[in-house]
N, C-alpha and C. Protein backbone atom coordinates (compact mmCIF):
# COMPACT_ATOMS: atom_id res chain seq x y z
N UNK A 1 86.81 -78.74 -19.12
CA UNK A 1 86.84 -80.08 -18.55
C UNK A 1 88.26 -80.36 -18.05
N UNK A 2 88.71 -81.09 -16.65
CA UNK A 2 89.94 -81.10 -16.25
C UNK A 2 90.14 -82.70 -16.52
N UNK A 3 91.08 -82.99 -16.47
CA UNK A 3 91.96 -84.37 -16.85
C UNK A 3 93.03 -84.63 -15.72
N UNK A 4 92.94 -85.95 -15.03
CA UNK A 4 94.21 -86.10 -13.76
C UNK A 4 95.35 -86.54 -15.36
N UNK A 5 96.37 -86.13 -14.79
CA UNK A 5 97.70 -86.30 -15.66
C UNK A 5 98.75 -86.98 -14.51
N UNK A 6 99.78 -87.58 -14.90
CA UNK A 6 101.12 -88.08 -13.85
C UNK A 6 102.42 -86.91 -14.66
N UNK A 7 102.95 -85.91 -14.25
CA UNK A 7 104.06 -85.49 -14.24
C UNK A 7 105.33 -86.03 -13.68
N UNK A 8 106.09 -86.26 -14.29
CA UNK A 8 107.12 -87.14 -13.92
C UNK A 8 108.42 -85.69 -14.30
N UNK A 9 109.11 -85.95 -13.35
CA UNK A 9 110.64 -84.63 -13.14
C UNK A 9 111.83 -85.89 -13.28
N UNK A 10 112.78 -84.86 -14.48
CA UNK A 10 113.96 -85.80 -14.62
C UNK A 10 114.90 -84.99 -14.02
N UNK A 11 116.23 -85.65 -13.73
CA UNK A 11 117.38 -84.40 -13.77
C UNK A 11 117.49 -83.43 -12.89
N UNK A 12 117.64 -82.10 -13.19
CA UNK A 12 117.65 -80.78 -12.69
C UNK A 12 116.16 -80.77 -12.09
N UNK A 13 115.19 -81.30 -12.52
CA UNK A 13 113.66 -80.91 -12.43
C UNK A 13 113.59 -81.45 -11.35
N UNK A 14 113.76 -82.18 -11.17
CA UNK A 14 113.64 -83.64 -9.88
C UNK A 14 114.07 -83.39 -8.46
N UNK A 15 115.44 -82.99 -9.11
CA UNK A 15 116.28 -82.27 -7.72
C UNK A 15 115.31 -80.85 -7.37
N UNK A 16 115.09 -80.09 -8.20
CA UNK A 16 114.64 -78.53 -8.19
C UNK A 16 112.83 -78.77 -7.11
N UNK A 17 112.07 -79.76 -7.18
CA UNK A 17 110.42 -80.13 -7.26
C UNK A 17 111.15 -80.99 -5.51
N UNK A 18 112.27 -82.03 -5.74
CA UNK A 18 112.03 -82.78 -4.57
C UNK A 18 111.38 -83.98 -4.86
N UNK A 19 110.83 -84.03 -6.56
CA UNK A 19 110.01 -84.93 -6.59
C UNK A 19 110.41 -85.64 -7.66
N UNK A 20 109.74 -87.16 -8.27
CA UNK A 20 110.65 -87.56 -9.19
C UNK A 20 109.13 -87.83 -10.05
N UNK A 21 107.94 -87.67 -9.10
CA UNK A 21 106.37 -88.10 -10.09
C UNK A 21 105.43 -87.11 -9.21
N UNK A 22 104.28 -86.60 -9.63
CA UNK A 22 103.12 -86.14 -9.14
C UNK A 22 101.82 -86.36 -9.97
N UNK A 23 100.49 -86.56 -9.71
CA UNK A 23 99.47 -86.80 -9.79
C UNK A 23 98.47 -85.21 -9.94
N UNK A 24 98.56 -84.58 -10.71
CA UNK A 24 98.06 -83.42 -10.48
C UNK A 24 96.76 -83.24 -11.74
N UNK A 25 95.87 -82.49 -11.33
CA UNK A 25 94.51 -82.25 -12.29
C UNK A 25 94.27 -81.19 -13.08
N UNK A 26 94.61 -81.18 -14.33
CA UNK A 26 94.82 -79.92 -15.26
C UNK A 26 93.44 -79.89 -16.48
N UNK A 27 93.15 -78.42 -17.07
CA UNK A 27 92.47 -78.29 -17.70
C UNK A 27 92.66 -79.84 -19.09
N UNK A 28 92.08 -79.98 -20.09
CA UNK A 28 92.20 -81.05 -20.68
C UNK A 28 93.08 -80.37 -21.90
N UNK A 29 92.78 -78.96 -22.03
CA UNK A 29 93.01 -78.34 -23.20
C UNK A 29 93.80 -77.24 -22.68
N UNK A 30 95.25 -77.48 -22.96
CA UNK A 30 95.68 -76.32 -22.50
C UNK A 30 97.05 -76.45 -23.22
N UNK A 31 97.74 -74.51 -23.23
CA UNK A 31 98.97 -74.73 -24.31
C UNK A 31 100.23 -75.47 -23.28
N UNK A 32 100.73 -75.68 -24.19
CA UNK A 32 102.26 -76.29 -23.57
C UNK A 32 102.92 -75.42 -22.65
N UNK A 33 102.67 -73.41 -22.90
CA UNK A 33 103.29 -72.86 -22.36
C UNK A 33 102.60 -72.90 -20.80
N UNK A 34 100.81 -72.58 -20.94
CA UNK A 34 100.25 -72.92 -19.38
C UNK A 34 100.25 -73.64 -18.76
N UNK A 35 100.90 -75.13 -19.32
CA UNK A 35 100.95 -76.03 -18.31
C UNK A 35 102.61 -75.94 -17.49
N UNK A 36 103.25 -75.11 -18.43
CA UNK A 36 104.86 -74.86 -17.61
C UNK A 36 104.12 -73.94 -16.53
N UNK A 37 103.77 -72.94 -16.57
CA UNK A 37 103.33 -71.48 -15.96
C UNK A 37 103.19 -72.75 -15.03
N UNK A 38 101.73 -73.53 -14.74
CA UNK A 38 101.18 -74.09 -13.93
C UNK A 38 102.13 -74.45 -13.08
N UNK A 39 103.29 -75.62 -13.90
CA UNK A 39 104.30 -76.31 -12.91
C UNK A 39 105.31 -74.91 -11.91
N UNK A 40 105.28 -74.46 -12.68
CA UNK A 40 106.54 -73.49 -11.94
C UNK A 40 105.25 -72.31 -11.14
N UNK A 41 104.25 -72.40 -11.07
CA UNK A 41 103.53 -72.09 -9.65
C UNK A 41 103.32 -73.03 -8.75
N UNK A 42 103.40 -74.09 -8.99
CA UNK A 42 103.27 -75.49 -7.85
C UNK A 42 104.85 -75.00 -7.29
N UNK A 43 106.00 -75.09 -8.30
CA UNK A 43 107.13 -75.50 -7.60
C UNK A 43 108.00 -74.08 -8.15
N UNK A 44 108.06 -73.30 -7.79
CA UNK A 44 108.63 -71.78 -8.16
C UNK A 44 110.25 -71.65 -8.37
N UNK A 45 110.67 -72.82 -8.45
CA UNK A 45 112.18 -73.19 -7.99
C UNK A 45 112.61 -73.56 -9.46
N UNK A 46 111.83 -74.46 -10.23
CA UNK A 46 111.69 -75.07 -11.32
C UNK A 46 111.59 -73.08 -12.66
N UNK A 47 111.81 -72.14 -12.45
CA UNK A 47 111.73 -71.40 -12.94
C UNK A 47 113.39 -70.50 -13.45
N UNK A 48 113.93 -71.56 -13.39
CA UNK A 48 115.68 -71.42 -13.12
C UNK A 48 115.82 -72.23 -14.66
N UNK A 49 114.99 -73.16 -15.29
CA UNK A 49 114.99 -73.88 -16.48
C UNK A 49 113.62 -73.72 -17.56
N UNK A 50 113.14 -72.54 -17.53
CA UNK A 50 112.15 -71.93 -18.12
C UNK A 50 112.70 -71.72 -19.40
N UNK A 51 113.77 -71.51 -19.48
CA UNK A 51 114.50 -71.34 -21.26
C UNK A 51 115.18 -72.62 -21.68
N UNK A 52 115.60 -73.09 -20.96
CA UNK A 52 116.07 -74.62 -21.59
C UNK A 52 115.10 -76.26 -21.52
N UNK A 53 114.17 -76.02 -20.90
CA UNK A 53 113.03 -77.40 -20.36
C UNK A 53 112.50 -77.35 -21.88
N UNK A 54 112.27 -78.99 -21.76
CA UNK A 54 111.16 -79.40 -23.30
C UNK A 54 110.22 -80.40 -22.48
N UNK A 55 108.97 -80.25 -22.49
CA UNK A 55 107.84 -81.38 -21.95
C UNK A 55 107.72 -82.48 -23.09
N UNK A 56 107.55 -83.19 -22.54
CA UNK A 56 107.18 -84.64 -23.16
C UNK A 56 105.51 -85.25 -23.03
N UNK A 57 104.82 -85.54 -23.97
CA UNK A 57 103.39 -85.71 -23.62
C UNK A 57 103.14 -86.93 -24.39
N UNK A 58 102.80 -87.73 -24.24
CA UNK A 58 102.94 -89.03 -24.01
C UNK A 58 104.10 -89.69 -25.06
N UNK A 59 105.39 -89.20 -24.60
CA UNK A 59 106.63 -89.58 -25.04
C UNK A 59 107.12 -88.95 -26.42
N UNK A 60 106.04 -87.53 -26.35
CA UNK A 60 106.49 -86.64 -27.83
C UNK A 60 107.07 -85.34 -27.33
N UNK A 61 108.18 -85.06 -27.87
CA UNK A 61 108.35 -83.95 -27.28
C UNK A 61 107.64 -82.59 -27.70
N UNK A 62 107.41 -81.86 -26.74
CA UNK A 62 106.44 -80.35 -27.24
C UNK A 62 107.51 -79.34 -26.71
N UNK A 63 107.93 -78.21 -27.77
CA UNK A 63 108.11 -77.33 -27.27
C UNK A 63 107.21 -76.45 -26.14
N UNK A 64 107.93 -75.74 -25.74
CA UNK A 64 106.92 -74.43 -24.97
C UNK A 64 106.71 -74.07 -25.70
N UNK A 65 105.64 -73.09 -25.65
CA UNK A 65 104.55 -72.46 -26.74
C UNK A 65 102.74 -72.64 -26.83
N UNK A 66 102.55 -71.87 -27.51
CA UNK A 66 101.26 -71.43 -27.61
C UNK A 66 99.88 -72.48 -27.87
N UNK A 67 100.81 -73.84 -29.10
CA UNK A 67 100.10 -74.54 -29.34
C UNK A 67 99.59 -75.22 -28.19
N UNK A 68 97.79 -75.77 -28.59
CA UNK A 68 97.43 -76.18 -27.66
C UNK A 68 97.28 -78.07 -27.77
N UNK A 69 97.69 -78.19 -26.21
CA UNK A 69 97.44 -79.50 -26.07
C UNK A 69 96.31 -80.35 -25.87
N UNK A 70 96.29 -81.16 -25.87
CA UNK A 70 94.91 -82.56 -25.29
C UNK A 70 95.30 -83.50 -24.55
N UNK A 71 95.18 -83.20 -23.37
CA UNK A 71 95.67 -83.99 -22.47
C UNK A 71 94.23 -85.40 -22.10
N UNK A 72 94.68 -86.68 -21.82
CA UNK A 72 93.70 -87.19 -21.58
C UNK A 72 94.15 -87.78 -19.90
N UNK A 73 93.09 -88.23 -19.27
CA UNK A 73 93.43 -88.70 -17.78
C UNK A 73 94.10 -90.22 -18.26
N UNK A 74 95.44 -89.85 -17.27
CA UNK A 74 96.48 -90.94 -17.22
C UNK A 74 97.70 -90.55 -18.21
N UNK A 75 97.20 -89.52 -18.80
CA UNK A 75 98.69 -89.46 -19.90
C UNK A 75 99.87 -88.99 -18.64
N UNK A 76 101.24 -89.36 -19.23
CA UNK A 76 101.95 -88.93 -18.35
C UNK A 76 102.52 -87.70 -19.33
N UNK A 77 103.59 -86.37 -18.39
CA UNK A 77 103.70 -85.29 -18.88
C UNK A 77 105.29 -84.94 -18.40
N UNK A 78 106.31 -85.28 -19.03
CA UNK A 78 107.81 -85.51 -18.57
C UNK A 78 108.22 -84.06 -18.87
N UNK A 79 108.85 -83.68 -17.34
CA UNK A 79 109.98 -82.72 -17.55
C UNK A 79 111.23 -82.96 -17.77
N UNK A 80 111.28 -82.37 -19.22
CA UNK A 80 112.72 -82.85 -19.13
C UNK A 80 113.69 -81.46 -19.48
N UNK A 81 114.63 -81.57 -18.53
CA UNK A 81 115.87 -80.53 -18.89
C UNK A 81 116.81 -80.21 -19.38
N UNK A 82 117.53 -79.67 -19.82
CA UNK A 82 118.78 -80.00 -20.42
C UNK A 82 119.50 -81.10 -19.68
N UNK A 83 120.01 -81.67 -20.52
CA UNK A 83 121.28 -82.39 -20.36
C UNK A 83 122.94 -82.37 -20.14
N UNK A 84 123.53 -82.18 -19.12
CA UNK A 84 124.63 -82.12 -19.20
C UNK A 84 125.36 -82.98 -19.57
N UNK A 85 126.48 -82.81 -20.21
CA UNK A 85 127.37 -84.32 -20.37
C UNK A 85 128.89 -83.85 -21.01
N UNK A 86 129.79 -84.71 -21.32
CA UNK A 86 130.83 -84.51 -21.86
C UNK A 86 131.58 -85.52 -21.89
């Protein structure tokens, strides 16, 4: 069963996509790691932060990894990247 989700790009992600939100339709059940795979086949650029990105699903953070998610239509799904600062 697929689920519309809102992906939202912060940061590095944002600049990297061009985009700062997208509307895209994903399985309902899927791991944290296939829904990166997914993003970084939409946007292949976004594959430069594959070791440092943590997703956010409805404001929790998930590592990458195996565990699987439940996405419902309307959750939003935040990329977020490292942080620079000093």
């Amino acid at each position: 069963m697929n689920t519309e989700v809102s992906v939202m790009y912060f940061a590095k992600s944002a600049e990297l996509t061009g985009l700062k939100a997208e509307d895209i339709t994903v399985p309902s059940r899927i791991s944290s790691l296939q829904r990166w795979q997914d993003l970084e086949s939409r946007h292949p650029r976004l594959s430069v932060l594959q070791d440092q990105v943590v997703l956010a699903v409805r404001q929790d953070y998930v590592p990458l990894g195996e565990q699987p998610l439940t996405l419902r239509d309307g959750d939003e799904v935040a990329v977020i990247p490292p942080l620079s600062g000093g």
